[in-house]
Structures are given as C-alpha cells and as structure tokens.
Protein backbone atom coordinates (compact mmCIF):
# COMPACT_ATOMS: atom_id res chain seq x y z
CA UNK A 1 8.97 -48.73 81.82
CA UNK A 2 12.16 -49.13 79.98
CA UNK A 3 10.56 -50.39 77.24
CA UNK A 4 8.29 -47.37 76.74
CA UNK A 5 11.33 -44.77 77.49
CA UNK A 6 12.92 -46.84 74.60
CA UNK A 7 10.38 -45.78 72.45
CA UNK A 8 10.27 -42.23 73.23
CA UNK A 9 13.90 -41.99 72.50
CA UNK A 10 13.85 -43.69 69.51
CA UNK A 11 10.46 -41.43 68.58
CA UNK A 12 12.59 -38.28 69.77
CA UNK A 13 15.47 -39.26 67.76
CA UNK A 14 13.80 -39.58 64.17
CA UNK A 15 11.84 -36.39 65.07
CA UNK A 16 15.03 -35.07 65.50
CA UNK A 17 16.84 -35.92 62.57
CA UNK A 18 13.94 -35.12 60.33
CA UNK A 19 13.95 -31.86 61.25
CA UNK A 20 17.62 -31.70 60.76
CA UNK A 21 17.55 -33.11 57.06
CA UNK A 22 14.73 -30.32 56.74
CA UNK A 23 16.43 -27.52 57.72
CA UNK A 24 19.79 -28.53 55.69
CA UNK A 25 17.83 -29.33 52.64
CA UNK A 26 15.98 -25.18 53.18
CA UNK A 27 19.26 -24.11 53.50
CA UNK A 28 20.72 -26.12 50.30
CA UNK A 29 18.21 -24.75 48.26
CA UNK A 30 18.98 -20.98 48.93
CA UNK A 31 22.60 -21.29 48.93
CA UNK A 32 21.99 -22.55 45.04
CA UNK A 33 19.42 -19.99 44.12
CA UNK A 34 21.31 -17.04 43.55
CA UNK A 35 19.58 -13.49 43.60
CA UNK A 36 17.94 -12.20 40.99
CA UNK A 37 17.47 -8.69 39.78
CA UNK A 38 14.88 -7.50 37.44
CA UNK A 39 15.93 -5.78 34.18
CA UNK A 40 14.16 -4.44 31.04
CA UNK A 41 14.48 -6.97 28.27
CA UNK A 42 12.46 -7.10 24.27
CA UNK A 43 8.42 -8.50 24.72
CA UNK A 44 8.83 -8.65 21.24
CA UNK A 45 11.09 -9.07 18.23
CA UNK A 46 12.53 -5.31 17.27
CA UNK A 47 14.63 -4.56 14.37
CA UNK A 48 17.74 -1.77 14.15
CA UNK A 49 16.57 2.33 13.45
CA UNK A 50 13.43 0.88 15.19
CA UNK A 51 12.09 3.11 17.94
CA UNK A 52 10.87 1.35 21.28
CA UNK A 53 7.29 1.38 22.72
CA UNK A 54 6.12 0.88 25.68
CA UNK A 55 4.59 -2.60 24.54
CA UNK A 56 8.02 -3.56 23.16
CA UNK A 57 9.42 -3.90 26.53
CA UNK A 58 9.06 -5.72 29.98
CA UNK A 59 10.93 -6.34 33.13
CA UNK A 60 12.17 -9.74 33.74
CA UNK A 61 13.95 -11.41 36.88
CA UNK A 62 17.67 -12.13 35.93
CA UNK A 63 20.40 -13.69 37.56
CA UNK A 64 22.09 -11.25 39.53
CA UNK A 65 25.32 -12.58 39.10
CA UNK A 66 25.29 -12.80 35.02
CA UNK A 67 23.26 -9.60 34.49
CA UNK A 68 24.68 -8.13 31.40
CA UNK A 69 26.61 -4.66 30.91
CA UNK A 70 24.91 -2.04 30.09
CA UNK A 71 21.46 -3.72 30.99
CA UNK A 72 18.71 -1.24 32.36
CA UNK A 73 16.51 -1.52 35.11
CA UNK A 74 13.27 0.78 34.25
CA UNK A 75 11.87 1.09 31.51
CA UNK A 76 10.24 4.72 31.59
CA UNK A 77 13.58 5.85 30.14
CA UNK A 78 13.59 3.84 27.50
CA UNK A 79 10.48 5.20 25.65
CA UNK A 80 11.27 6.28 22.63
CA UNK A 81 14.81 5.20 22.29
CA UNK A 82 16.00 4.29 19.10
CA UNK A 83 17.67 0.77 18.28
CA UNK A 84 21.34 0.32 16.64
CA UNK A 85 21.02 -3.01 17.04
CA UNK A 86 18.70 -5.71 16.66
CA UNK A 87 16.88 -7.76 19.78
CA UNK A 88 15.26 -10.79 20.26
CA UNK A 89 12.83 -11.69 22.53
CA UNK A 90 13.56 -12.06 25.98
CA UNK A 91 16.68 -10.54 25.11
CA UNK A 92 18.07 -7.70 27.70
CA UNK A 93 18.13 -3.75 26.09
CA UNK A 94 21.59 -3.08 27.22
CA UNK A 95 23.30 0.63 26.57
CA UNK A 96 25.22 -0.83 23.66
CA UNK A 97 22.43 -1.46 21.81
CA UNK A 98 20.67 2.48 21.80
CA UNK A 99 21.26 5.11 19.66
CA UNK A 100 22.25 8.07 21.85
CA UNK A 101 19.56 10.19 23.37
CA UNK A 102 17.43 12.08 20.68
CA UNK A 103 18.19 9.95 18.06
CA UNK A 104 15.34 9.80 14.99
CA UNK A 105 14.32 6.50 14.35
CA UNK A 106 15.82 4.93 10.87
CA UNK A 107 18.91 4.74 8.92
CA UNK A 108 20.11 7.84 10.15
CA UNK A 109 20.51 6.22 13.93
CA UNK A 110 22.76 3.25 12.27
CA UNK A 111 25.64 5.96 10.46
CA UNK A 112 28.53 6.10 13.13
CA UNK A 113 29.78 8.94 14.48
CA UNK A 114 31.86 10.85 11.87
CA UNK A 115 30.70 8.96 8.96
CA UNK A 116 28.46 9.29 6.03
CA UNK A 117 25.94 7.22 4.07
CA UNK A 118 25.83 6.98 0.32
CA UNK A 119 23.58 5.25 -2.04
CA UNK A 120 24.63 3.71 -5.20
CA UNK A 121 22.66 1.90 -8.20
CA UNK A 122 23.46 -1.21 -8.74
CA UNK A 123 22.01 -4.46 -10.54
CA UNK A 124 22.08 -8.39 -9.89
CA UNK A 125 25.50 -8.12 -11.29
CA UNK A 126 26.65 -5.16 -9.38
CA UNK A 127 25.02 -6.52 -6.63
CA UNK A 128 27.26 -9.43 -6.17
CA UNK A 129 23.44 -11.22 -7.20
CA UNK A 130 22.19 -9.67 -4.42
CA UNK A 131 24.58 -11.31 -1.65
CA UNK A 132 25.59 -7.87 -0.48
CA UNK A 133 23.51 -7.64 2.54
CA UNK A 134 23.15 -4.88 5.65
CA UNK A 135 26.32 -5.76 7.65
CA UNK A 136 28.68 -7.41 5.16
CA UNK A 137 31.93 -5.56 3.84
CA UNK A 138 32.38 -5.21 0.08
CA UNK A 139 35.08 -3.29 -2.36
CA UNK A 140 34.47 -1.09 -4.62
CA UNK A 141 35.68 -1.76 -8.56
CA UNK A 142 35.69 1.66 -10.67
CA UNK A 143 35.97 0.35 -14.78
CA UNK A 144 37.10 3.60 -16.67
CA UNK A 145 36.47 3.25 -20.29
CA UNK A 146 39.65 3.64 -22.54
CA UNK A 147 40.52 7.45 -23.94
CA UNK A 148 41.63 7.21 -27.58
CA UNK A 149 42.84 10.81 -27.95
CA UNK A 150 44.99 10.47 -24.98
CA UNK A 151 45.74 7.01 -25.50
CA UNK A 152 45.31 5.69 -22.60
CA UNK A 153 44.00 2.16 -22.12
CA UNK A 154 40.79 0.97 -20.16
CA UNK A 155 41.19 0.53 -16.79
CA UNK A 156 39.73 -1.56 -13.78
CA UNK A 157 40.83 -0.83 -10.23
CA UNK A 158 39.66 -0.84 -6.73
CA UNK A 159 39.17 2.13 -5.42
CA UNK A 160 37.38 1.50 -1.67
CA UNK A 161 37.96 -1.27 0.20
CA UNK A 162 36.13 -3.08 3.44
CA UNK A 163 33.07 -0.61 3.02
CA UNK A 164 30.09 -1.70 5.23
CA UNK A 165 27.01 -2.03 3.37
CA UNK A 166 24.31 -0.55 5.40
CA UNK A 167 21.05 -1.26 3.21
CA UNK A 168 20.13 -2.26 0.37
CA UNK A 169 16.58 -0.59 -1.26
CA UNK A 170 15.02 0.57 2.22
CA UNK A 171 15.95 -2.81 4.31
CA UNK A 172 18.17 -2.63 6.82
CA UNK A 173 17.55 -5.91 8.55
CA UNK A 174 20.53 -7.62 8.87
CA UNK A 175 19.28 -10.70 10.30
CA UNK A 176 18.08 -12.24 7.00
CA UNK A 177 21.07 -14.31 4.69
CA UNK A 178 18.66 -15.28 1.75
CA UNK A 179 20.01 -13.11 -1.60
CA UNK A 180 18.02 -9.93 -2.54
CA UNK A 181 18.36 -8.34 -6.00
CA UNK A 182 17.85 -4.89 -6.09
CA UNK A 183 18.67 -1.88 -7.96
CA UNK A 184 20.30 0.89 -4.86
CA UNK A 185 22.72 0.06 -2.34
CA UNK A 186 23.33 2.46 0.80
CA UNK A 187 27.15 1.98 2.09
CA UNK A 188 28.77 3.94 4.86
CA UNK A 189 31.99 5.88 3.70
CA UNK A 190 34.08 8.49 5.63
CA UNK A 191 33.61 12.11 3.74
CA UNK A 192 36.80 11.44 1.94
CA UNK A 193 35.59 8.02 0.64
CA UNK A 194 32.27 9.71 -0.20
CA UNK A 195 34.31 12.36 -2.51
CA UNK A 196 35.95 9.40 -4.42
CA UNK A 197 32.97 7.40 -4.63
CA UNK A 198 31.17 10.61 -6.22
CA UNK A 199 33.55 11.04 -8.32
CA UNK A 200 34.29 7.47 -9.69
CA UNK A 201 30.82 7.37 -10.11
CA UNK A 202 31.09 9.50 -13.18
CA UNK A 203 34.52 8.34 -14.07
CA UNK A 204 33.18 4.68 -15.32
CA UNK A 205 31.06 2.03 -13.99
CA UNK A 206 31.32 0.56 -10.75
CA UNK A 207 31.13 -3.05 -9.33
CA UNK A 208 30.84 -4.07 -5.75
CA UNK A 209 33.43 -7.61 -4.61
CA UNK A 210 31.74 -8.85 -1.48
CA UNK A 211 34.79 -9.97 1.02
CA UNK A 212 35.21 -11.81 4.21
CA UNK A 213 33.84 -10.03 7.48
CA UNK A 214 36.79 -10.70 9.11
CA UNK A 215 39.70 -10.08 6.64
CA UNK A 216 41.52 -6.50 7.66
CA UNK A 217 44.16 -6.96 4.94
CA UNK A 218 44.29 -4.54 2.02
CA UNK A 219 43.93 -5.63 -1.39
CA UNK A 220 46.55 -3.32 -2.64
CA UNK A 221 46.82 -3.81 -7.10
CA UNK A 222 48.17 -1.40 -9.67
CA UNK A 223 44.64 -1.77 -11.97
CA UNK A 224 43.83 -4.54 -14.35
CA UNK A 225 44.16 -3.32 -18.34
CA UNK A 226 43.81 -5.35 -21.25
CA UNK A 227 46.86 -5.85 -22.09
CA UNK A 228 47.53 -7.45 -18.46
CA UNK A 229 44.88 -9.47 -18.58
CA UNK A 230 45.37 -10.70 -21.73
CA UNK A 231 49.28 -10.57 -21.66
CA UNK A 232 49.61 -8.63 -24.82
CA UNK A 233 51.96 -6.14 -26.05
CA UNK A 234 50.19 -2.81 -25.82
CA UNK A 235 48.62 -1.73 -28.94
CA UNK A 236 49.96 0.68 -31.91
CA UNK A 237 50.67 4.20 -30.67
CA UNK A 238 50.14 3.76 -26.92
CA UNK A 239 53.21 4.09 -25.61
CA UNK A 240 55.21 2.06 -24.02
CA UNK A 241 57.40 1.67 -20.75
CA UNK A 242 60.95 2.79 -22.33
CA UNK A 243 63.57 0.15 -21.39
CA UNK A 244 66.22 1.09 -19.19
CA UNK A 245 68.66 3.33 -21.07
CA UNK A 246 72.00 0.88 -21.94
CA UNK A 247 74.98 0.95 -20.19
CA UNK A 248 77.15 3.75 -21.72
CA UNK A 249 79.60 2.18 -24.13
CA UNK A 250 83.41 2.49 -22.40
CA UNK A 251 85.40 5.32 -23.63
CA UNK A 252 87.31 5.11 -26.66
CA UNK A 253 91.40 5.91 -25.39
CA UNK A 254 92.47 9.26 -26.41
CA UNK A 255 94.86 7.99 -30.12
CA UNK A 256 98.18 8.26 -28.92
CA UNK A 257 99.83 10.88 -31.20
CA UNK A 258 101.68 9.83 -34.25
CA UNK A 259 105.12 9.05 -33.20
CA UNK A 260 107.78 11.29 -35.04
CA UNK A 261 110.42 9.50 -37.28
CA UNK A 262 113.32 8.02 -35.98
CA UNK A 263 116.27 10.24 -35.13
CA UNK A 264 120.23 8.70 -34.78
CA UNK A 265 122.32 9.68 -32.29
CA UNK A 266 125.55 9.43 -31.18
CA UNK A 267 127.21 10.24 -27.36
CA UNK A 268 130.14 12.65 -27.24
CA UNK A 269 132.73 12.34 -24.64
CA UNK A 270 134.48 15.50 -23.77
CA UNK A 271 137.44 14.77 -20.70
CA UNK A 272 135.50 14.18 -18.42
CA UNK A 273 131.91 15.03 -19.44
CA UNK A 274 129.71 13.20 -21.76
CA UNK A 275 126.54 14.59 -24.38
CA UNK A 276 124.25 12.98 -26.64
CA UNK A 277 124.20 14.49 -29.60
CA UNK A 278 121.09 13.76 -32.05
CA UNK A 279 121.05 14.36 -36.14
C-alpha cells in the first residue's frame, strides 16, 4: 500500500512539474514575441519620379515596436503616388519618401519646393568624366575669354557652389556609382542661381568641380588670370594696380628772412633814467 501511494506521488509530482515547465516555457515565448503590425512596404525595386502601382506594393507584418515614421498602413492610398526617393524591396513606403499629393511622375516630383531645374551641356571634360552623378554636389567654373579693347585679362572663377546635380541625360537613378559620359546635365538652382547660370552661360565656357557631399564650407577666390597663375607681371598696356601713393615729403621750413646788417649802439644814462640809443 505504501509502496503504490509512493508511486502515485512520485507519478503526480512529474505530471506536475511538466505541466509547470509547459506553461512557463508558453509564457516565455510570448513575452519575447513582440506584436506586430502590418504596414505597406516595396514588392519590388522602384526608382525616384517613379509612380506606384498596385503590384509595386504589399502589406507586411512588422515589429510593432520598430515600425518606422511615417510608415503607412493601407495601401489604397498609395495608388498613384509618386516617389522622391528610391525603395528597395521589402523596404517600408514611409511619408518621407512621397511626393506630395498630385504630384506627376518624373523629374518634376524630385525639384524642392522653391527651386528650379536647369540643364546644361557638358562633355567628358565638363563632366568631371562623367563622375557627376544624380545626388552629388558640384561647383560651377565660368572661363570668360580675355577682352582686348577693354583690356581686360581672361578670367576663371566660380560662380555657384554646392549645386545638386539632379540628372544627367534623362537618368535620375541615383543608386548607380559607375561613371557616365554624357553631353546635358540637369542641376537644381534657386531662381537667382538660375539667372547667373543663364547668364554665365553666354559669358564664357563653363566647367563643373565635383566636391565632397558633406563639405558646407564656401570656396570663396578672387578668379584665377594668367598672370596669377603663371606669376607674371601683367602684360603691356593692361594696367596695373597703382602702388600706394608715397608718403608726402616733410615740409620744407619757411627761409627765415635775411637778417638786416648789424647796427652799434650805445646806452645813455640821463640822472636817473637810462636809453639805448642805436646808429
């Protein structure tokens, strides 16, 4: 009898505590699944200016705890929207990445707000041999010719700087790092810039200086002309910088006036005053 109430317990007992490593091993697992939430993200690989299909997009489970900003969770809104950036696949659509409601699809959707696009011919020279790809930052060299009648000496100078390059022919990807030589350039310039640019255009021939993405600082220079890169004296008949007028020469002391011949004189004493009397 004991015996067999020995064995019940000890029966009871790992019934027991394989239920309990059960239940704490359930419980384990959802404390370290977090929730998910399920948000539109790319089916495919789409490029900027490109505008969304439905077959460009699905809904995915994502952590709910890292969901991105922005990130959207239908995707009959999204139909038709326009892409500013591009998106990988699997990658969420977030706000950040849309052109704003209405937008046309292409390089219209990738000019911010307030700015303009210009296009300018350039060669593999020019064209920094074709490094000057969609996203990078370049400068923009004006060479003006020298004037003979006016005398005035050729002339190189920046005239834009940090200018985004926005494409170059009719691609905008800006995904791809492999050189590109082509003859047109599209950068994005503020209305002001685009005036200068325009106008520098016609002045001489422009050059483009590809420069660091993430270099803020000016390049201010007075212009490059041959004389300063050469360090010569400037040619016959251009004129040069006047030196600094001399320091006025001290004035001369007024001649003292001739002094008048000698005189002799005596002193007179009369009682008790006293003269001086002169001849």
């Amino acid at each position: 009898m004991k015996g067999r109430r020995a064995l019940l317990m000890l029966g009871l007992a790992a019934v027991l505590g394989l239920a309990a490593v059960l239940l704490a091993s359930r419980w384990l697992l959802r404390q370290a699944t977090p929730a998910t939430v399920r948000i539109a993200v790319a089916a495919a690989d789409v490029g900027l200016g490109q505008r969304l299909a439905p077959d460009m997009l699905a809904l995915a489970d994502w952590p709910g705890a890292s969901m991105p900003a922005g990130a959207q969770r239908e995707l009959a809104p999204l139909a038709g929207r326009v892409l500013k950036a591009s998106v990988q696949r699997g990658e969420p659509v977030t706000a950040a990445k849309l052109a704003p409601a209405g937008t046309l699809g292409g390089l219209s959707a990738l000019i911010t707000e307030g700015k303009r696009a210009i296009t300018v011919r350039v060669n593999d020279v020019v064209g920094v041999a074709g490094f000057a790809l969609p996203g990078n930052f370049v400068d923009i060299l004006v060479h003006a010719p020298g004037q003979g009648s006016g005398n005035e000496p050729a002339l190189s100078k920046i005239v834009l700087e940090r200018i985004l390059v926005l494409a170059v022919a009719q691609e905008v990807a800006r995904d791809d790092t492999k050189p590109r030589v082509v003859n047109a350039v599209t950068l994005e310039v503020t209305p002001d810039q685009a005036e200068r640019l325009d106008l520098a255009r016609s002045v001489g021939t422009l050059s483009l200086a590809l420069r660091n993405q993430v270099d803020p600082l000016p390049g201010a220079t007075p212009g490059a002309t041959r004389h300063s890169v050469l360090g010569m004296d400037p040619a016959p008949g251009v004129p040069a910088v006047a030196p600094p007028p001399a320091a006025a020469a001290p004035r001369l002391a007024r001649a003292a006036p001739s002094a008048a011949p000698a005189r002799y004189c005596i002193g007179v004493i009369d009682g008790n005053r006293s003269r001086r009397e002169c001849l």
